[in-house]
C-alpha atoms as a PDB file:
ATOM      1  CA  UNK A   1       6.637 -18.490 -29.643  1.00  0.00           C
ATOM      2  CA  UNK A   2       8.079 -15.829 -27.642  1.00  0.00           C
ATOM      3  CA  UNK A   3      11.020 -16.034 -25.775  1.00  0.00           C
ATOM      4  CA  UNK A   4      11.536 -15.428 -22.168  1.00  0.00           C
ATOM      5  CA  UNK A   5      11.546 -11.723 -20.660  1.00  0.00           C
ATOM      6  CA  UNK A   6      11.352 -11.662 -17.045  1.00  0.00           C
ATOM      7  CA  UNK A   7      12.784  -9.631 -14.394  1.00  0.00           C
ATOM      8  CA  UNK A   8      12.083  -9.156 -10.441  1.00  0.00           C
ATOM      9  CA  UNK A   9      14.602  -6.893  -8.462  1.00  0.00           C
ATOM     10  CA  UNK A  10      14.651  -4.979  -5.455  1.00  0.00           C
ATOM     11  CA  UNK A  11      15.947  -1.259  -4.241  1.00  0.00           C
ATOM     12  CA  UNK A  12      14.859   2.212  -3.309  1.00  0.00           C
ATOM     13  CA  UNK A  13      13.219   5.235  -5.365  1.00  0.00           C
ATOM     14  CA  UNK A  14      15.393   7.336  -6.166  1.00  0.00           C
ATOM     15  CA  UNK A  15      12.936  10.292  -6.694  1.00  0.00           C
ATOM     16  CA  UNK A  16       9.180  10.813  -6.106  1.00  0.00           C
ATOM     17  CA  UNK A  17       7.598   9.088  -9.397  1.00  0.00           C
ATOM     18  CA  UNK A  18       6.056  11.107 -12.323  1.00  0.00           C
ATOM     19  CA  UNK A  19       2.225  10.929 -13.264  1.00  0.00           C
ATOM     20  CA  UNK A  20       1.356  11.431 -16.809  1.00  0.00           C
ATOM     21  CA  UNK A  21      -1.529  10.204 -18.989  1.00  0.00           C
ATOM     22  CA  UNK A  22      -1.450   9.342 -22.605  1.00  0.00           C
ATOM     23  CA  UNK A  23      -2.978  11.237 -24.839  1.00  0.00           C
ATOM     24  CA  UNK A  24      -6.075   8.701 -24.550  1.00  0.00           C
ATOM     25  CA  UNK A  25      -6.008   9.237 -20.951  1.00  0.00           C
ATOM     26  CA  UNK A  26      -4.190   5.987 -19.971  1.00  0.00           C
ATOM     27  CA  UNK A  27      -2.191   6.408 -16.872  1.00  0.00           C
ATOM     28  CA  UNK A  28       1.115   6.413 -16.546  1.00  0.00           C
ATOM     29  CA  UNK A  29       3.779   6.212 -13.766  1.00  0.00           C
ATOM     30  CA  UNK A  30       7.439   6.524 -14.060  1.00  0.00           C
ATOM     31  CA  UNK A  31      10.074   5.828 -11.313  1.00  0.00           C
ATOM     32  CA  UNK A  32      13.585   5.199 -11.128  1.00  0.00           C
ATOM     33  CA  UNK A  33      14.667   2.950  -8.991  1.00  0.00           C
ATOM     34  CA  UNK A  34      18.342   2.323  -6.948  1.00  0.00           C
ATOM     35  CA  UNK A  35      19.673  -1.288  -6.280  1.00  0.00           C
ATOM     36  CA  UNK A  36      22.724  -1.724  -4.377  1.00  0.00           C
ATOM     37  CA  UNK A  37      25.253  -4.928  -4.860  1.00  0.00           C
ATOM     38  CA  UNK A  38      27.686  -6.058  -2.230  1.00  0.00           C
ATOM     39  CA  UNK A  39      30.465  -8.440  -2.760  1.00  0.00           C
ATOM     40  CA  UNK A  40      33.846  -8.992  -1.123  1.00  0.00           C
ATOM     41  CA  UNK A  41      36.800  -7.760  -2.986  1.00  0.00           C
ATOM     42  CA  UNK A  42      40.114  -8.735  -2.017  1.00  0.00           C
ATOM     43  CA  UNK A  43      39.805  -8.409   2.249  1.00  0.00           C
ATOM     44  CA  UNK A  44      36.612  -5.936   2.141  1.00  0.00           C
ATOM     45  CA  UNK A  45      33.441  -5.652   0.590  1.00  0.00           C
ATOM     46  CA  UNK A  46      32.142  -3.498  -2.498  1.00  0.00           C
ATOM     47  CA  UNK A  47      29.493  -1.717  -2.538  1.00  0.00           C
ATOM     48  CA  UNK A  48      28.231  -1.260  -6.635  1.00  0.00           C
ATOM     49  CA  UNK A  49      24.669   0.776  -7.262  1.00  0.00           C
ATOM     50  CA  UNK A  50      22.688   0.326 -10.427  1.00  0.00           C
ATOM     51  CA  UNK A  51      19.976   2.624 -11.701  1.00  0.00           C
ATOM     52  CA  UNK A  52      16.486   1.701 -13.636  1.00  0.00           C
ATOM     53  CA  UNK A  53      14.190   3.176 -14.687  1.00  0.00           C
ATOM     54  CA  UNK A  54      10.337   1.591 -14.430  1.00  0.00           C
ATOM     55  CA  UNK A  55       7.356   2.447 -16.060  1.00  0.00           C
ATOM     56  CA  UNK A  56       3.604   1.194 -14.831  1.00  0.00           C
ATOM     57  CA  UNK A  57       0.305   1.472 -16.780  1.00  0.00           C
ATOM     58  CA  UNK A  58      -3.355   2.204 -15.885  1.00  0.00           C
ATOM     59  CA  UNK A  59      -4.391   0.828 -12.172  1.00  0.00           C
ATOM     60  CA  UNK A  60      -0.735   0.145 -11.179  1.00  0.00           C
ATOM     61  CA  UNK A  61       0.213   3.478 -12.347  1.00  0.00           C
ATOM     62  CA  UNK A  62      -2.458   5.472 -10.028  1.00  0.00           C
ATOM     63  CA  UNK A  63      -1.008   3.220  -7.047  1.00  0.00           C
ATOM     64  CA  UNK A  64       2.603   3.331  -7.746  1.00  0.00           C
ATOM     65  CA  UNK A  65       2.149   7.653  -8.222  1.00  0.00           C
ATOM     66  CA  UNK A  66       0.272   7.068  -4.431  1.00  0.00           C
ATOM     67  CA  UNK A  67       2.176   4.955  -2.536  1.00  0.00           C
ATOM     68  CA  UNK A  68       5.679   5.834  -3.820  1.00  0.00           C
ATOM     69  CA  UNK A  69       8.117   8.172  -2.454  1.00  0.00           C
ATOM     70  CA  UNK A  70      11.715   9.207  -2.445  1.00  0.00           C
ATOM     71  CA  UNK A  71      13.567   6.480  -0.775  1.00  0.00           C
ATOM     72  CA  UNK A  72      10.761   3.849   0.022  1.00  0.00           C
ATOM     73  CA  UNK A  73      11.818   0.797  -0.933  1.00  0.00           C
ATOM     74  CA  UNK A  74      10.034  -1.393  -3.879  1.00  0.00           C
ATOM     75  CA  UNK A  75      10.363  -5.116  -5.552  1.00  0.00           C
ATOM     76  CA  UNK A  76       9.503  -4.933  -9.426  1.00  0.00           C
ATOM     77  CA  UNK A  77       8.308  -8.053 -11.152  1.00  0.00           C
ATOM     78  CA  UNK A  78       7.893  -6.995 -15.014  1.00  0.00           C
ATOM     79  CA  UNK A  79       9.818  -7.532 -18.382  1.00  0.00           C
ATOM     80  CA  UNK A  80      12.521  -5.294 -20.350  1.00  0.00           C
ATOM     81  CA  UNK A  81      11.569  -3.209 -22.632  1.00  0.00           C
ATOM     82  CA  UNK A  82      14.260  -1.672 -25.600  1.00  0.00           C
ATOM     83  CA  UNK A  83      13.445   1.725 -27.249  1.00  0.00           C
ATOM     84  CA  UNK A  84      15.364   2.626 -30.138  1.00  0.00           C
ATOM     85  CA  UNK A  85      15.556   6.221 -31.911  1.00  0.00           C
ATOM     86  CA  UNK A  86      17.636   8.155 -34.204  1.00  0.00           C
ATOM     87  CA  UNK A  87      18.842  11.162 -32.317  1.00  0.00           C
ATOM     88  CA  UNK A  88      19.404  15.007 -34.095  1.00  0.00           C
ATOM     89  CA  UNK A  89      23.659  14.054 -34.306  1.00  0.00           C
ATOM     90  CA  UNK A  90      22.520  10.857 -36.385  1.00  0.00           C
ATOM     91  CA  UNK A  91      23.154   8.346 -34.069  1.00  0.00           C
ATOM     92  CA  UNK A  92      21.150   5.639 -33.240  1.00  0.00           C
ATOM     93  CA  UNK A  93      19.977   5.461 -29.292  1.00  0.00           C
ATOM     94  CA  UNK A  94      18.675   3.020 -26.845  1.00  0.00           C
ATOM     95  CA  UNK A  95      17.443   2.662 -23.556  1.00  0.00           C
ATOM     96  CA  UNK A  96      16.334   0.104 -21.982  1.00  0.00           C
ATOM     97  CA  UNK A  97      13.595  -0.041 -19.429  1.00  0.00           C
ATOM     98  CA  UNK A  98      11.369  -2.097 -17.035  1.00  0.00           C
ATOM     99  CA  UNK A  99       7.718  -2.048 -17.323  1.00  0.00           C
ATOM    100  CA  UNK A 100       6.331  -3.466 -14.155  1.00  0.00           C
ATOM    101  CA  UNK A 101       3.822  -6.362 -13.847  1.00  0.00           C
ATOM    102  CA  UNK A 102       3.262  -6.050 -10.356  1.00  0.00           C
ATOM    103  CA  UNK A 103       5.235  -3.540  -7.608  1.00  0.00           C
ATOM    104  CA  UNK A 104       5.339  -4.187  -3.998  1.00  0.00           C
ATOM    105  CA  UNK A 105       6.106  -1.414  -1.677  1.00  0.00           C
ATOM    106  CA  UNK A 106       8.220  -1.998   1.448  1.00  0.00           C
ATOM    107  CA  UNK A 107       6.472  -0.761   4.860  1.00  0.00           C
ATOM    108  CA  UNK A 108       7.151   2.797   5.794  1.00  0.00           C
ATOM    109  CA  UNK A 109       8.119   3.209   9.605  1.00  0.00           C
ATOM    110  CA  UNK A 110       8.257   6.685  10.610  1.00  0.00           C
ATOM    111  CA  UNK A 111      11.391   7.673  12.491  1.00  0.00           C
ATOM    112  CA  UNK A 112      10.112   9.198  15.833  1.00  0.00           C
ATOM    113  CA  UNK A 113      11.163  12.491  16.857  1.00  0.00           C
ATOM    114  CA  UNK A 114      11.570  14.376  20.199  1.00  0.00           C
ATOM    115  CA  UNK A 115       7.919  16.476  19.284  1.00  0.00           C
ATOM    116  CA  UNK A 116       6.744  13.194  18.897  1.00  0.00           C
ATOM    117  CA  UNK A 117       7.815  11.066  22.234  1.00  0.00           C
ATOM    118  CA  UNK A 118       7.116  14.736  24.201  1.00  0.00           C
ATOM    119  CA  UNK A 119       3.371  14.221  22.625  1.00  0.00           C
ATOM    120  CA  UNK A 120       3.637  10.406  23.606  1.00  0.00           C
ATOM    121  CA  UNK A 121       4.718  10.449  26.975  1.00  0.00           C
ATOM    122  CA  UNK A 122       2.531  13.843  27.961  1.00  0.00           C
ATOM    123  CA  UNK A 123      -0.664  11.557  27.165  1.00  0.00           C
ATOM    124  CA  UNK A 124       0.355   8.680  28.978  1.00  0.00           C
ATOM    125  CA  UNK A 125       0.471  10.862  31.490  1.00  0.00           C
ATOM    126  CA  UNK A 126      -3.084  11.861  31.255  1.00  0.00           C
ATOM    127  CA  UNK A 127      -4.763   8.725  31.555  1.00  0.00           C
ATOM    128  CA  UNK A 128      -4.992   7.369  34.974  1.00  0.00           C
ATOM    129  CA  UNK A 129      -3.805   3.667  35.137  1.00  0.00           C
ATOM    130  CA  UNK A 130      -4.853   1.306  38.503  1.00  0.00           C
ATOM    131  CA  UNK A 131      -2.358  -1.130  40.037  1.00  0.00           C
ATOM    132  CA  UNK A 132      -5.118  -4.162  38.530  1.00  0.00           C
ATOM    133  CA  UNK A 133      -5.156  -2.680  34.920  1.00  0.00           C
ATOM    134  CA  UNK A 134      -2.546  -1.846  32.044  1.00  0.00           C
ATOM    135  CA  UNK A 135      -2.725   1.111  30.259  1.00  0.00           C
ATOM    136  CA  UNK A 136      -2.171  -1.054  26.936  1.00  0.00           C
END
């Protein structure tokens, strides 16, 4: 029977993610992700920011590498995952990581810029609108 390993969190890329295949040409896709905490402490609030890392396979790899950017926000549903090696000083190492069964992406609204309301408002100029119809 095997025991329950689930995990579903929310934050932000931290970087752009990494594309890599396996040496039998499975995809991979690695991201690290940001996910802030806020709690009151005393008579404020806290902020406290965790790091993961998350690593997708095959289909959800090629997305994730696509769709994913620095700072675009993300909800991971997957299970941990525990490496373990003997580093060159002797010591034994971990790490623990995320390996994501399904990764939504947040919508992306683009921040709008003088250039861009200059563009905007010079073709709304352009198009001739009658008292009977909208231009919308």
């Amino acid at each position: 029977m095997n025991n329950l390993n689930s995990i579903l969190i929310e934050g932000n890329l931290v970087r752009d993610p990494l594309f890599k295949s396996t040496s039998k040409g499975t995809p991979l896709c690695t991201f690290s992700l940001a996910s802030n905490r806020i709690y009151k402490q005393d008579f404020g609030t806290e902020k406290e920011v965790s790091f993961f890392d998350v690593e997708t396979w095959s289909k959800l790899a090629e997305n994730c590498y696509h769709l994913g950017r620095k700072g675009r926000g993300v909800r991971v549903v997957g299970r941990l995952k525990q490496d373990r090696w003997n580093g060159a000083d002797g010591k034994i190492h971990s790490k623990v990581t995320i390996v994501a069964e399904h990764v939504e992406f947040r919508p992306e609204f683009k921040k709008e810029d003088e250039s861009d309301k200059a563009l905007a408002e010079e073709a709304m100029s352009a198009v001739p609108a009658s008292e009977d119809e909208s231009v919308f």
